[in-house]
N, C-alpha and C. Protein backbone atom coordinates (compact mmCIF):
# COMPACT_ATOMS: atom_id res chain seq x y z
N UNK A 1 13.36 29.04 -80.01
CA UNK A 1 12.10 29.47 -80.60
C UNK A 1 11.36 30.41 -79.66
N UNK A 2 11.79 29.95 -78.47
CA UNK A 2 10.56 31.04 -77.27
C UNK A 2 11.42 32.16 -77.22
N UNK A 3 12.53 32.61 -77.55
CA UNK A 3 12.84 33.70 -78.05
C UNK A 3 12.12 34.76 -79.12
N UNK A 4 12.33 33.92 -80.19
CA UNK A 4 12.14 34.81 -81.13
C UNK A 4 10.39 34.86 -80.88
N UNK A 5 10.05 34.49 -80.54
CA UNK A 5 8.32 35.32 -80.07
C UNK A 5 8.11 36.13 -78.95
N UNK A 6 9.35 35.98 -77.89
CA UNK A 6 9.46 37.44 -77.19
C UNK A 6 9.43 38.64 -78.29
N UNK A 7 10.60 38.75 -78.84
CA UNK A 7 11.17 39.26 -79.73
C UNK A 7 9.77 39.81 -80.49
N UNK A 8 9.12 39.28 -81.12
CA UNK A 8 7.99 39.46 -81.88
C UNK A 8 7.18 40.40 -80.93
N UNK A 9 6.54 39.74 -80.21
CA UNK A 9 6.10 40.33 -78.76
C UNK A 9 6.16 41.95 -78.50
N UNK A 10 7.61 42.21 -78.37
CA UNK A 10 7.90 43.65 -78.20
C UNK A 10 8.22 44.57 -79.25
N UNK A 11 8.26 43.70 -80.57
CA UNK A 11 8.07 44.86 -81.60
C UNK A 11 6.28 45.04 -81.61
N UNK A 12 5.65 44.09 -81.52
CA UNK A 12 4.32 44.32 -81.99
C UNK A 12 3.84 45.06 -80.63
N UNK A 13 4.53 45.76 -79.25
CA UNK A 13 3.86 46.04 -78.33
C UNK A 13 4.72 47.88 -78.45
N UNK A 14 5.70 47.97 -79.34
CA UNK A 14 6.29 49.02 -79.83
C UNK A 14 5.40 49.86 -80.95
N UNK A 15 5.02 48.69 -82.07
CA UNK A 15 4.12 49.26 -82.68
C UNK A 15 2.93 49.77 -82.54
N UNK A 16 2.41 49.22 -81.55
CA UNK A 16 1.03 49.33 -81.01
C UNK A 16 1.32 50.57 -80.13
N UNK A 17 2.48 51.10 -79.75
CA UNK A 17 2.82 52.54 -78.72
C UNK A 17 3.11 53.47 -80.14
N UNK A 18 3.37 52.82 -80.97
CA UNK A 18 3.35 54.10 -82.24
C UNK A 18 2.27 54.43 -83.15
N UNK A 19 1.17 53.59 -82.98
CA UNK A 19 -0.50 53.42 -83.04
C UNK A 19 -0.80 54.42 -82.64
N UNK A 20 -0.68 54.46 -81.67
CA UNK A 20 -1.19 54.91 -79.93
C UNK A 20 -0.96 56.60 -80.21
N UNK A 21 0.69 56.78 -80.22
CA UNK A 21 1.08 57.91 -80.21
C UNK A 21 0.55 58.82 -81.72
N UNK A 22 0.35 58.24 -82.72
CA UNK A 22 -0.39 58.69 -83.96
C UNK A 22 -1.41 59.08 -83.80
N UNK A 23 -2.24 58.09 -83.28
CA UNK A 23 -3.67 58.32 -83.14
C UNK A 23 -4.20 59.63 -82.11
N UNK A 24 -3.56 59.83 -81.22
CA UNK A 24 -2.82 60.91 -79.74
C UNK A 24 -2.63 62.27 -81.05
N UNK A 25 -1.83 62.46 -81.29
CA UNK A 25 -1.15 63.25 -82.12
C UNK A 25 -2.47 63.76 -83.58
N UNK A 26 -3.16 62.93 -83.79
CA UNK A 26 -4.53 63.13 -85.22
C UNK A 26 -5.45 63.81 -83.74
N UNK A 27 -5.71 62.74 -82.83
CA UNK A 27 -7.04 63.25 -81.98
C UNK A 27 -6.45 65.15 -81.77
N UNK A 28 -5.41 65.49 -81.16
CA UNK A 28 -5.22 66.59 -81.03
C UNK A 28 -5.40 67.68 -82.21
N UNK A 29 -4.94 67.17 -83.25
CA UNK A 29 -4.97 67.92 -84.22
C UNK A 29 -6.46 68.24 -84.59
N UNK A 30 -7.27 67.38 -84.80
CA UNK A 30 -8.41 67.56 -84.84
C UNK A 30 -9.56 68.23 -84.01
N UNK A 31 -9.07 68.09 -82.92
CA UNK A 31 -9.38 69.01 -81.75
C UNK A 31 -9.45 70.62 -81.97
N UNK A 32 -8.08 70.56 -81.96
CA UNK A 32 -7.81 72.14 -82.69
C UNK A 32 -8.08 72.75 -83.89
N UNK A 33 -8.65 72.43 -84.48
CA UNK A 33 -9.49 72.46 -86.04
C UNK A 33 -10.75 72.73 -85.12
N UNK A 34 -11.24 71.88 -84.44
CA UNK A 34 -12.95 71.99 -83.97
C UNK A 34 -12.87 73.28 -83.18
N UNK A 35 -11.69 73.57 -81.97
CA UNK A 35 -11.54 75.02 -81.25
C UNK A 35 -11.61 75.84 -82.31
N UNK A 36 -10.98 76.36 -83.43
CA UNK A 36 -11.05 77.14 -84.45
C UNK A 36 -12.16 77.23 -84.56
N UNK A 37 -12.86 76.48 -85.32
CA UNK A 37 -14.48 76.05 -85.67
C UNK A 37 -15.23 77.28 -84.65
N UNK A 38 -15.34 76.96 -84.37
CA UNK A 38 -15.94 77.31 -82.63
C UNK A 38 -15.51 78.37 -82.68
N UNK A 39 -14.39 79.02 -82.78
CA UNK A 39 -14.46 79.95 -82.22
C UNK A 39 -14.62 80.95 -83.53
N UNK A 40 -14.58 80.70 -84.46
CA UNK A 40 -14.63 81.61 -85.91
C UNK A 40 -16.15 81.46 -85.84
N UNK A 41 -17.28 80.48 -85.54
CA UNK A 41 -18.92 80.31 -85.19
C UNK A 41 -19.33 81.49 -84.00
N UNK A 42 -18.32 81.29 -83.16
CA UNK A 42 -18.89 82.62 -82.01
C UNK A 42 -18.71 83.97 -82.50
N UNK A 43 -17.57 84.11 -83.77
CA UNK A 43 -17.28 85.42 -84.29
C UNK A 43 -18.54 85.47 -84.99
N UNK A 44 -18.83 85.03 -85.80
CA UNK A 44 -20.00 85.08 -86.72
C UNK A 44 -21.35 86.17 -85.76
N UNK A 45 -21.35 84.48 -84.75
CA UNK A 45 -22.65 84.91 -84.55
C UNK A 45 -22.71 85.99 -83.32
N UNK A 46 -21.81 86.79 -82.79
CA UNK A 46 -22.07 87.85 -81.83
C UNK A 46 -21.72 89.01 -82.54
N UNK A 47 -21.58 88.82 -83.91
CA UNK A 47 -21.12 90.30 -84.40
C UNK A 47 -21.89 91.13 -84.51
């Protein structure tokens, strides 16, 4: 039995690194949407 809750253990500490890496991967993306932002706002306003 104290196996199979290792077992459990490291899928749920796998999933939680593929959480991780999603959430990593949206924050960036979103980032770069806001640089755009920004920088299509500075076109605007120094023209």
């Amino acid at each position: 039995m104290k196996k199979n809750l290792n077992s459990n253990h490291i899928e749920n500490d796998e999933f939680n690194l593929s959480n991780q890496d999603s959430d990593y991967k949206n924050l960036i993306t979103r980032l770069k949407e806001i640089k755009s932002t920004i920088s299509l706002l500075k076109k605007t306003i120094f023209k």
